[in-house]
N, C-alpha and C. Protein backbone atom coordinates (compact mmCIF):
# COMPACT_ATOMS: atom_id res chain seq x y z
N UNK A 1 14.98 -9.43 -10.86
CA UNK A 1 15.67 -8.56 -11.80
C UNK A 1 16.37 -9.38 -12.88
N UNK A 2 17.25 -10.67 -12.42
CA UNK A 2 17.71 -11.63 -13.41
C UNK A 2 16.76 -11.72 -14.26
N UNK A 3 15.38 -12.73 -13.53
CA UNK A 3 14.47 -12.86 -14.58
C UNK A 3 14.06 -12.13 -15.67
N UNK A 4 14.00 -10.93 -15.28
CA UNK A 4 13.52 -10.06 -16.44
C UNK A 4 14.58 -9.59 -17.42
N UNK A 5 15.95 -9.73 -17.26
CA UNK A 5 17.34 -9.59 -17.62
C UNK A 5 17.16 -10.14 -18.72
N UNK A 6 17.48 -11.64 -18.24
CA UNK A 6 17.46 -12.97 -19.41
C UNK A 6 16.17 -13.34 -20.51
N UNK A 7 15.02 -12.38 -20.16
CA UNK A 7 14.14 -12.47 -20.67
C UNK A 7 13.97 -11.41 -22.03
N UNK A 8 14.71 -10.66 -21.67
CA UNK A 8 14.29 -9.36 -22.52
C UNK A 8 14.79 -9.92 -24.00
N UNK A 9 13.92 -9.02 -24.90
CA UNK A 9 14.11 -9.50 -26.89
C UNK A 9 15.52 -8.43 -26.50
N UNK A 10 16.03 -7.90 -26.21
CA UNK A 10 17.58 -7.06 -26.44
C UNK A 10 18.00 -6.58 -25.32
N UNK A 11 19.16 -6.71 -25.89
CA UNK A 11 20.07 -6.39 -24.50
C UNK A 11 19.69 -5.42 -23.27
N UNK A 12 19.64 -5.88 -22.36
CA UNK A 12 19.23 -4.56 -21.35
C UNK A 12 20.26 -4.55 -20.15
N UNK A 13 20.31 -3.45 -19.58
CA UNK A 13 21.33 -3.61 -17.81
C UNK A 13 20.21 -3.86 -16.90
N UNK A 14 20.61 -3.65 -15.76
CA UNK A 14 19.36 -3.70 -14.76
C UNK A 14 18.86 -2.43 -14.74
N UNK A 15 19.32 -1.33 -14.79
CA UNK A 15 18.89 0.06 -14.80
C UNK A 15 18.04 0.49 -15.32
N UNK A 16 17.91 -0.39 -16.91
CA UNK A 16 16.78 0.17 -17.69
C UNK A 16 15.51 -0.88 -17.41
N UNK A 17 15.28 -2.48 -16.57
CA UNK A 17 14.72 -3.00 -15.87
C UNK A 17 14.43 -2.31 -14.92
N UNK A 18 14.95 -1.41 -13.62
CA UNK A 18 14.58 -1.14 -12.59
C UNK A 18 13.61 0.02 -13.05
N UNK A 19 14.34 0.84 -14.09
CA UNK A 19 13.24 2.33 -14.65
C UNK A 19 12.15 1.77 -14.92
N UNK A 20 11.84 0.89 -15.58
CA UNK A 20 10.68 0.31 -16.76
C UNK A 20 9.68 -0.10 -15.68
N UNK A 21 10.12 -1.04 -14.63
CA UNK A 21 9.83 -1.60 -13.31
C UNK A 21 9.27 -0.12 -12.85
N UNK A 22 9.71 0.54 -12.76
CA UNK A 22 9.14 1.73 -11.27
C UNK A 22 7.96 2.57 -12.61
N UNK A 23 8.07 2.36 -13.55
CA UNK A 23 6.75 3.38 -14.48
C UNK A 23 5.71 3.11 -14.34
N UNK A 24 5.42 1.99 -13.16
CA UNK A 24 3.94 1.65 -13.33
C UNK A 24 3.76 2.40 -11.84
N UNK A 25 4.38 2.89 -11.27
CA UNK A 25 4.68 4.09 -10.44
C UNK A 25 4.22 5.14 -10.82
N UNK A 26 3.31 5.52 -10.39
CA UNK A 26 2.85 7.41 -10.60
C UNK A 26 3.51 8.49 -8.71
N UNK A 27 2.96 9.72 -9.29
CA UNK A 27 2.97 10.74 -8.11
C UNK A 27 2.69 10.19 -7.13
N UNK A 28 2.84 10.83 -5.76
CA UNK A 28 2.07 10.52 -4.52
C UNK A 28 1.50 11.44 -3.99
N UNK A 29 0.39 12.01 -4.46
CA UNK A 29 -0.24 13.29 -4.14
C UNK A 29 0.09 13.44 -2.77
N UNK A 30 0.38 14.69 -2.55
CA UNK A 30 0.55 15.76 -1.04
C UNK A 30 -0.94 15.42 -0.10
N UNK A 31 -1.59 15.57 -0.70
CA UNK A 31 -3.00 15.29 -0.11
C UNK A 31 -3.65 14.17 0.56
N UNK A 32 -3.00 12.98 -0.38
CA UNK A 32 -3.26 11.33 0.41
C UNK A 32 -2.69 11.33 1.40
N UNK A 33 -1.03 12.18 1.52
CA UNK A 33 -0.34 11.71 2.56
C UNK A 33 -0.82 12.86 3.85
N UNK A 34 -1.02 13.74 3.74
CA UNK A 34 -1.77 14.87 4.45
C UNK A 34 -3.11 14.02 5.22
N UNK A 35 -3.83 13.47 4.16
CA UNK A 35 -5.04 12.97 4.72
C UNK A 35 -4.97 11.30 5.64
N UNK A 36 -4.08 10.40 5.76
CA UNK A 36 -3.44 9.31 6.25
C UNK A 36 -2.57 9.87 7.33
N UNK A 37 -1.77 11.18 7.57
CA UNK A 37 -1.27 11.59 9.09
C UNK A 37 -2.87 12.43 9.82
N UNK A 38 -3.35 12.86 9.29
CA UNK A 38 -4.58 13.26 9.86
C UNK A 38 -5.21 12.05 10.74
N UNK A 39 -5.63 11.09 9.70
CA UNK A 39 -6.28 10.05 10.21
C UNK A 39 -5.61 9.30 11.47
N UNK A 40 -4.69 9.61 11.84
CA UNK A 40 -3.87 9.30 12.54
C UNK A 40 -3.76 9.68 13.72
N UNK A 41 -4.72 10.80 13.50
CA UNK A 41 -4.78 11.29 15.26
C UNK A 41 -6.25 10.44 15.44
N UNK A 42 -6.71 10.00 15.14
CA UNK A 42 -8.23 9.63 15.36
C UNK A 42 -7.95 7.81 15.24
N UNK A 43 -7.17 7.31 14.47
CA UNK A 43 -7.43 6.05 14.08
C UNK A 43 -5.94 5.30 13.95
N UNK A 44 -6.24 4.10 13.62
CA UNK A 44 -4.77 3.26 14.18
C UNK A 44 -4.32 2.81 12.16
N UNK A 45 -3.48 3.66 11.81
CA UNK A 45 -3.56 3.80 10.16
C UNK A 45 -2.04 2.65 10.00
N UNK A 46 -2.63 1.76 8.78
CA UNK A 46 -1.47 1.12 8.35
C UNK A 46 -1.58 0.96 6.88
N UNK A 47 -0.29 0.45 6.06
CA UNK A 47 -0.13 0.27 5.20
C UNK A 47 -0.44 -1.22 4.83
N UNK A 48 -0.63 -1.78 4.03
CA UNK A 48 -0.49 -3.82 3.61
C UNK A 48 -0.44 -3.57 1.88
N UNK A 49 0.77 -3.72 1.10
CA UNK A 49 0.97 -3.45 0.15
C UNK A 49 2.11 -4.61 -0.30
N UNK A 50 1.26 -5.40 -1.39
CA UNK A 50 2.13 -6.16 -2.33
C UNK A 50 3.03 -5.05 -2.62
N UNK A 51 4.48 -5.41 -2.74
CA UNK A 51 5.20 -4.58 -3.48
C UNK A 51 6.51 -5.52 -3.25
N UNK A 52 7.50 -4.77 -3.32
CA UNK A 52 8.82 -5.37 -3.61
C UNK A 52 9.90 -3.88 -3.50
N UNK A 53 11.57 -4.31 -3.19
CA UNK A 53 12.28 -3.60 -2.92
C UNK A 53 12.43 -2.08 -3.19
N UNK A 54 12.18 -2.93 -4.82
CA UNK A 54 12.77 -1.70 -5.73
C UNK A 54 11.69 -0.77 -6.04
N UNK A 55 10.24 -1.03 -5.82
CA UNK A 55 9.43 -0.16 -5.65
C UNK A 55 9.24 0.61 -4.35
N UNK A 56 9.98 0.03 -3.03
CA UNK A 56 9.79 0.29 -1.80
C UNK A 56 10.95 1.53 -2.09
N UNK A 57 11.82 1.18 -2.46
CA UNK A 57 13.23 2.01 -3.00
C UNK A 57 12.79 3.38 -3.69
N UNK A 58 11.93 3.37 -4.32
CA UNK A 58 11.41 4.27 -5.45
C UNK A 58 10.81 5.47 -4.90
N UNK A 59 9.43 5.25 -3.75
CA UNK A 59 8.81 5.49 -3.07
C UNK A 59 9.39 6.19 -1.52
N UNK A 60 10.25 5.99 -1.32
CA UNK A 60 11.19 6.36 -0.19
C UNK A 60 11.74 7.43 -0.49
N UNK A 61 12.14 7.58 -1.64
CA UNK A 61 12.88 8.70 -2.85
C UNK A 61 12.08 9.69 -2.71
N UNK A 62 11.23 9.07 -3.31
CA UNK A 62 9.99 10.32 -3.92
C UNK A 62 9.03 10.98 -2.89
N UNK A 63 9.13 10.34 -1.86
CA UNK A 63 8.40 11.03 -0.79
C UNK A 63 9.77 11.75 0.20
N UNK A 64 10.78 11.49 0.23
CA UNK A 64 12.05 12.02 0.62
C UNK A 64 12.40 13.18 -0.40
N UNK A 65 12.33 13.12 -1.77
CA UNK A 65 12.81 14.21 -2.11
C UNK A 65 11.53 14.87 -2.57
N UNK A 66 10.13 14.89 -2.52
CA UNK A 66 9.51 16.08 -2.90
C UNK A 66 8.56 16.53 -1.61
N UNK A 67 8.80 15.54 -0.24
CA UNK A 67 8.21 15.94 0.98
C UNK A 67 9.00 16.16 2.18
N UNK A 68 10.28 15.49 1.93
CA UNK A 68 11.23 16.08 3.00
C UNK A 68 11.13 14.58 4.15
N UNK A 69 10.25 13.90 3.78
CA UNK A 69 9.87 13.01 4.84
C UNK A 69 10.64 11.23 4.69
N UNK A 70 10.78 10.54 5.65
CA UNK A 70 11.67 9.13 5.62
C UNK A 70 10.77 8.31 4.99
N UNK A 71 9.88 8.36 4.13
CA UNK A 71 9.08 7.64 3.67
C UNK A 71 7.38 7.34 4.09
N UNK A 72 6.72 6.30 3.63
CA UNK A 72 5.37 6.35 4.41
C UNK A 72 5.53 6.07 5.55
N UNK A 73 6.69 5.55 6.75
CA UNK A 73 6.46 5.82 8.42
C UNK A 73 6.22 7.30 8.16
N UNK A 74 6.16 8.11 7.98
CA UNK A 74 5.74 9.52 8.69
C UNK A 74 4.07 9.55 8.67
N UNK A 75 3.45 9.02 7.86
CA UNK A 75 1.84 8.88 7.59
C UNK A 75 0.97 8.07 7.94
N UNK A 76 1.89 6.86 8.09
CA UNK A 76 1.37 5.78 9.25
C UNK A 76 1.70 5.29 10.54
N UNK A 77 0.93 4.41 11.43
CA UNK A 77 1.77 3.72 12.40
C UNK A 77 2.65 3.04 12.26
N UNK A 78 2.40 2.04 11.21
CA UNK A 78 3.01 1.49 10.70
C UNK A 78 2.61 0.46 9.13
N UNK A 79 4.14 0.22 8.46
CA UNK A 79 3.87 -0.33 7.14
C UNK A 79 4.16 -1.64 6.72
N UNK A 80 3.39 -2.48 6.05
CA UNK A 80 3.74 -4.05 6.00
C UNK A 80 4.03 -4.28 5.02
N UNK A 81 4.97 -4.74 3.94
CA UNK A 81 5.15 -5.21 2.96
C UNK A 81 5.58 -6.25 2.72
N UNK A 82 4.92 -6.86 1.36
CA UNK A 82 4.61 -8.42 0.86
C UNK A 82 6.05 -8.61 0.87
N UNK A 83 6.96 -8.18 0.33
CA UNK A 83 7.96 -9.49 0.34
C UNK A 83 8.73 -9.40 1.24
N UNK A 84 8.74 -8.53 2.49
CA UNK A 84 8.98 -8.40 3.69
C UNK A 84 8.66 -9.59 4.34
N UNK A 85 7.30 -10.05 4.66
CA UNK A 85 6.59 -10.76 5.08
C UNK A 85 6.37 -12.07 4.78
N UNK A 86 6.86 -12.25 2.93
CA UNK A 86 6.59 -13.69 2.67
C UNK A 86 5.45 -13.98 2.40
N UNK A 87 4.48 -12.86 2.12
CA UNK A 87 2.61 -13.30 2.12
C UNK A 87 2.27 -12.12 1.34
N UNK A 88 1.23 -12.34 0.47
CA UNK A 88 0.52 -11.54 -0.20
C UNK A 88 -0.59 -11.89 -0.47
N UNK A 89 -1.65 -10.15 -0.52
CA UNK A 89 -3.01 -10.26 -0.41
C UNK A 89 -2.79 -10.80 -1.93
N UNK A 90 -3.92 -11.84 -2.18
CA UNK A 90 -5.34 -11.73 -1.35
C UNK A 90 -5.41 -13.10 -0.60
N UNK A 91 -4.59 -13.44 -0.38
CA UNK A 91 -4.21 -14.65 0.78
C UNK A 91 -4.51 -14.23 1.93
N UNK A 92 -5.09 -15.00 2.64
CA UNK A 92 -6.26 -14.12 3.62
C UNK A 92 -5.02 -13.99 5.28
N UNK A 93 -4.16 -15.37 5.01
CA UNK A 93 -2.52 -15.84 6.16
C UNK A 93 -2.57 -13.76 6.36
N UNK A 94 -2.28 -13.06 5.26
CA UNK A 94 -1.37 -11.91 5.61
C UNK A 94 -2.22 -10.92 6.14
N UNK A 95 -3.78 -11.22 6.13
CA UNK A 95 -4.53 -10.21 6.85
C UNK A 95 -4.84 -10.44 8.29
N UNK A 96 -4.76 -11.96 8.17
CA UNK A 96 -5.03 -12.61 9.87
C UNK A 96 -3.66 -12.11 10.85
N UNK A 97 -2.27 -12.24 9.49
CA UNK A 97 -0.94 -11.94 11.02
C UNK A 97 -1.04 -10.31 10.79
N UNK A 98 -1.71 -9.52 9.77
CA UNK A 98 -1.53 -8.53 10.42
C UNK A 98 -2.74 -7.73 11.97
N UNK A 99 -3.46 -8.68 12.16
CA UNK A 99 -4.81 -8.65 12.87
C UNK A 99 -4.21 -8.81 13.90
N UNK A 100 -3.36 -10.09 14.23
CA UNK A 100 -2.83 -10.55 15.35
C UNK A 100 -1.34 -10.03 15.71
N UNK A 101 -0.67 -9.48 14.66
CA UNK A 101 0.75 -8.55 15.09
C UNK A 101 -0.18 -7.16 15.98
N UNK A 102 -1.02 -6.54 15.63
CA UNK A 102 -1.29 -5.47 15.35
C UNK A 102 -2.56 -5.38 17.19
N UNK A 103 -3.08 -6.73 17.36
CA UNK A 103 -3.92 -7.25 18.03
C UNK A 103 -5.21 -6.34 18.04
N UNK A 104 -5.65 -6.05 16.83
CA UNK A 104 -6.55 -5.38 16.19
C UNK A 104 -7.78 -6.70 16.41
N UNK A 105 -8.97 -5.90 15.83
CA UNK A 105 -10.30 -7.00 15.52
C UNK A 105 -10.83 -6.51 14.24
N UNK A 106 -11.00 -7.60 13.21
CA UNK A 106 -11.25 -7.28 12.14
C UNK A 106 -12.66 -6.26 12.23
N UNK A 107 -13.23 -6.85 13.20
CA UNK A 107 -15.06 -5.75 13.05
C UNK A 107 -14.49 -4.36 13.06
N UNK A 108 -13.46 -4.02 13.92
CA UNK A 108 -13.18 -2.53 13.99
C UNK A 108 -12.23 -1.94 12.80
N UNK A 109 -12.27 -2.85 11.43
CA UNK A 109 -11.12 -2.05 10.82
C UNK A 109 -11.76 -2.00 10.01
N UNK A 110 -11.54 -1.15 8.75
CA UNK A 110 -11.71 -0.63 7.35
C UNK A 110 -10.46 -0.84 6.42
N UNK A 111 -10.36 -1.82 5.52
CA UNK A 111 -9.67 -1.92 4.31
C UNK A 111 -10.00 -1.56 2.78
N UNK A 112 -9.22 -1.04 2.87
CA UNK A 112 -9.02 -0.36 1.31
C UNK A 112 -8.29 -0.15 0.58
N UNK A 113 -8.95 -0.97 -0.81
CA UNK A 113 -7.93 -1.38 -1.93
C UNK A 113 -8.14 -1.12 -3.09
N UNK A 114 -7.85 -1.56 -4.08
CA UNK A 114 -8.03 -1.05 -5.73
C UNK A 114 -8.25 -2.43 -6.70
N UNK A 115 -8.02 -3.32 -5.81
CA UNK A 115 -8.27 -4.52 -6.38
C UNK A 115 -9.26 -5.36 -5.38
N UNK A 116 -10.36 -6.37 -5.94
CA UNK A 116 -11.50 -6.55 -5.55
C UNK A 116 -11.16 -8.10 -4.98
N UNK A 117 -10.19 -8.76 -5.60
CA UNK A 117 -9.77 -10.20 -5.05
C UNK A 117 -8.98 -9.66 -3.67
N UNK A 118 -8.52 -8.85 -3.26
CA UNK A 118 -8.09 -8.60 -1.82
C UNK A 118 -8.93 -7.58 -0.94
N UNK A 119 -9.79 -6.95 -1.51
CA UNK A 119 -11.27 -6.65 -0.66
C UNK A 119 -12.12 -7.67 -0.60
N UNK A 120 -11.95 -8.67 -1.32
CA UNK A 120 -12.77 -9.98 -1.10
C UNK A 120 -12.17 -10.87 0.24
N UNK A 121 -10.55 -11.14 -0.52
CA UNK A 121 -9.52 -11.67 1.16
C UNK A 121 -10.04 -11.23 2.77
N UNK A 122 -10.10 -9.39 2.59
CA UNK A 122 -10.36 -9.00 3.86
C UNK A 122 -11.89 -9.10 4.57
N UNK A 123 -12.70 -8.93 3.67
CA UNK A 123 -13.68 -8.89 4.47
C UNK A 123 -14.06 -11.10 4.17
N UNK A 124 -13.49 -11.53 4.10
CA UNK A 124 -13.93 -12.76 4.33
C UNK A 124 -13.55 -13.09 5.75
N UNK A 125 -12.75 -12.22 6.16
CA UNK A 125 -11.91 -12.66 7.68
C UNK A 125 -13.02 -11.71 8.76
N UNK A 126 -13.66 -10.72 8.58
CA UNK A 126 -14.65 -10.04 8.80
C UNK A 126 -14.44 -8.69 8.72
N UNK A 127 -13.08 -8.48 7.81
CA UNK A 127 -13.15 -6.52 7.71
C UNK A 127 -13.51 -6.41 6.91
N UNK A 128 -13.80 -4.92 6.85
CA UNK A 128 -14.83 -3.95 5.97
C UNK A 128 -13.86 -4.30 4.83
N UNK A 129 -14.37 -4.55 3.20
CA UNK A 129 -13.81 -3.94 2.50
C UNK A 129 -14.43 -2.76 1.82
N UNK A 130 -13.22 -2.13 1.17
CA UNK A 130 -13.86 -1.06 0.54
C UNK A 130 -12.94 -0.86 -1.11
N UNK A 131 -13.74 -1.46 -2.42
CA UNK A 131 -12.81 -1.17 -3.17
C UNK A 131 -13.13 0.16 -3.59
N UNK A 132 -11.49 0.89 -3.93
CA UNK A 132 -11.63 2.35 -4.65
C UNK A 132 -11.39 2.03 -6.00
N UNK A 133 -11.97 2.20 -7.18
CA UNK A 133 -11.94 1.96 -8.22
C UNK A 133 -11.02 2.85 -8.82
N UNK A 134 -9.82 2.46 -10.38
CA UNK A 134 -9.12 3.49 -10.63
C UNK A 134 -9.39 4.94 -10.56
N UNK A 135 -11.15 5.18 -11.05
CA UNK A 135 -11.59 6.65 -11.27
C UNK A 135 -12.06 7.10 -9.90
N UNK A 136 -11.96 6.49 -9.28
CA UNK A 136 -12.57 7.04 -8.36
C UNK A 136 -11.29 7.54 -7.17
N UNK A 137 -11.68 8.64 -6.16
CA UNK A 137 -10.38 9.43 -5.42
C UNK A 137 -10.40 9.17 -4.12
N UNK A 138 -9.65 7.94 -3.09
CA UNK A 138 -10.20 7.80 -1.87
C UNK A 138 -10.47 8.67 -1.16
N UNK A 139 -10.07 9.62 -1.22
CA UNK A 139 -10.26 11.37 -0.64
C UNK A 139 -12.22 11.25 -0.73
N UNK A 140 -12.53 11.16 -1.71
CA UNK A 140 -14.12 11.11 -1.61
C UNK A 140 -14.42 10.03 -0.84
N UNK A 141 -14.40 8.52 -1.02
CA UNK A 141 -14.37 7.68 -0.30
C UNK A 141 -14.95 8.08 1.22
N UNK A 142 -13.95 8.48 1.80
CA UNK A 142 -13.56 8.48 3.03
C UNK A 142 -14.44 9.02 4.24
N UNK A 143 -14.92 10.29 3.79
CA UNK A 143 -16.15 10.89 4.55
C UNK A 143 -17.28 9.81 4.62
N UNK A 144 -17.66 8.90 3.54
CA UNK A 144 -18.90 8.14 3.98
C UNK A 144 -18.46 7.33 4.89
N UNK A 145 -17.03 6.39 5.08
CA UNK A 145 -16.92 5.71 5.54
C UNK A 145 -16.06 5.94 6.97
N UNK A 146 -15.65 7.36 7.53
CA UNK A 146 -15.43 7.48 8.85
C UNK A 146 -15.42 8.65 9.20
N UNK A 147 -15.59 9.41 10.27
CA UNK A 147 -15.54 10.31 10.77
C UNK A 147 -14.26 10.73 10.47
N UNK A 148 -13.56 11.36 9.69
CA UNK A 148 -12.41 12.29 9.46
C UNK A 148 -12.83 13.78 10.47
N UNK A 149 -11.81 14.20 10.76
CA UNK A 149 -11.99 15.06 11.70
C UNK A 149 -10.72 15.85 11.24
């Protein structure tokens, strides 16, 4: 937050840093999160997301005040985040400890991302990747690649 403080061409507080910071933030459709507790009766669902506080902060909000819910624990087993952890994709360290926290096997998992240097990370360790491209809606995705039920 300093950094970007001392950096700015005019004066700024942190407030108008933290806003500017969270705009690359959109909605969280009702439907992703609908379709990730679903998956959940069938499959062992987690999160692995570069991110940081103040987006974790943002997101907690917004799924608290337009779903009623404590954040993404209600949709997953559980959620990992990069600066939680000290590791970020596409560093392959943060897919192996989540393999071995999790005592998962990469053959049995499916990853999916939006960026192709950390679908590259995962399936080099031997999971599926699967990139979803901006236009494209993992909601479609998903039927080819598992039995949703």
């Amino acid at each position: 937050l300093n950094y970007f403080i001392k950096r700015a061409l005019r004066p700024v507080q942190a407030r108008d840093v933290i806003d500017a910071w969270n705009t690359m933030l959109v909605r969280i459709p009702k439907r992703r999160l609908e379709m990730m507790r679903a998956l959940m009766r069938n499959y062992y669902v987690l999160i692995l997301s570069n991110t940081n506080e103040t987006h974790l902060r943002w997101t907690g909000h917004y799924i608290k005040s337009h779903y009623g819910e404590t954040g993404f624990s209600a949709y997953v087993h559980e959620a990992h985040y990069s600066h939680k952890l000290g590791m970020r994709k596409p560093d392959k360290e943060i897919f192996q400890w989540v393999m071995e926290h999790h005592k998962i096997k990469p053959e049995e998992t499916i990853f999916f991302d939006d960026h192709q240097e950390n679908v590259d990370a995962a399936t080099s360790i031997g999971i599926e990747g699967v990139l979803v491209a901006p236009e494209e809606e993992i909601l479609d995705i998903l039927p080819s690649k598992l039995k949703v039920r």
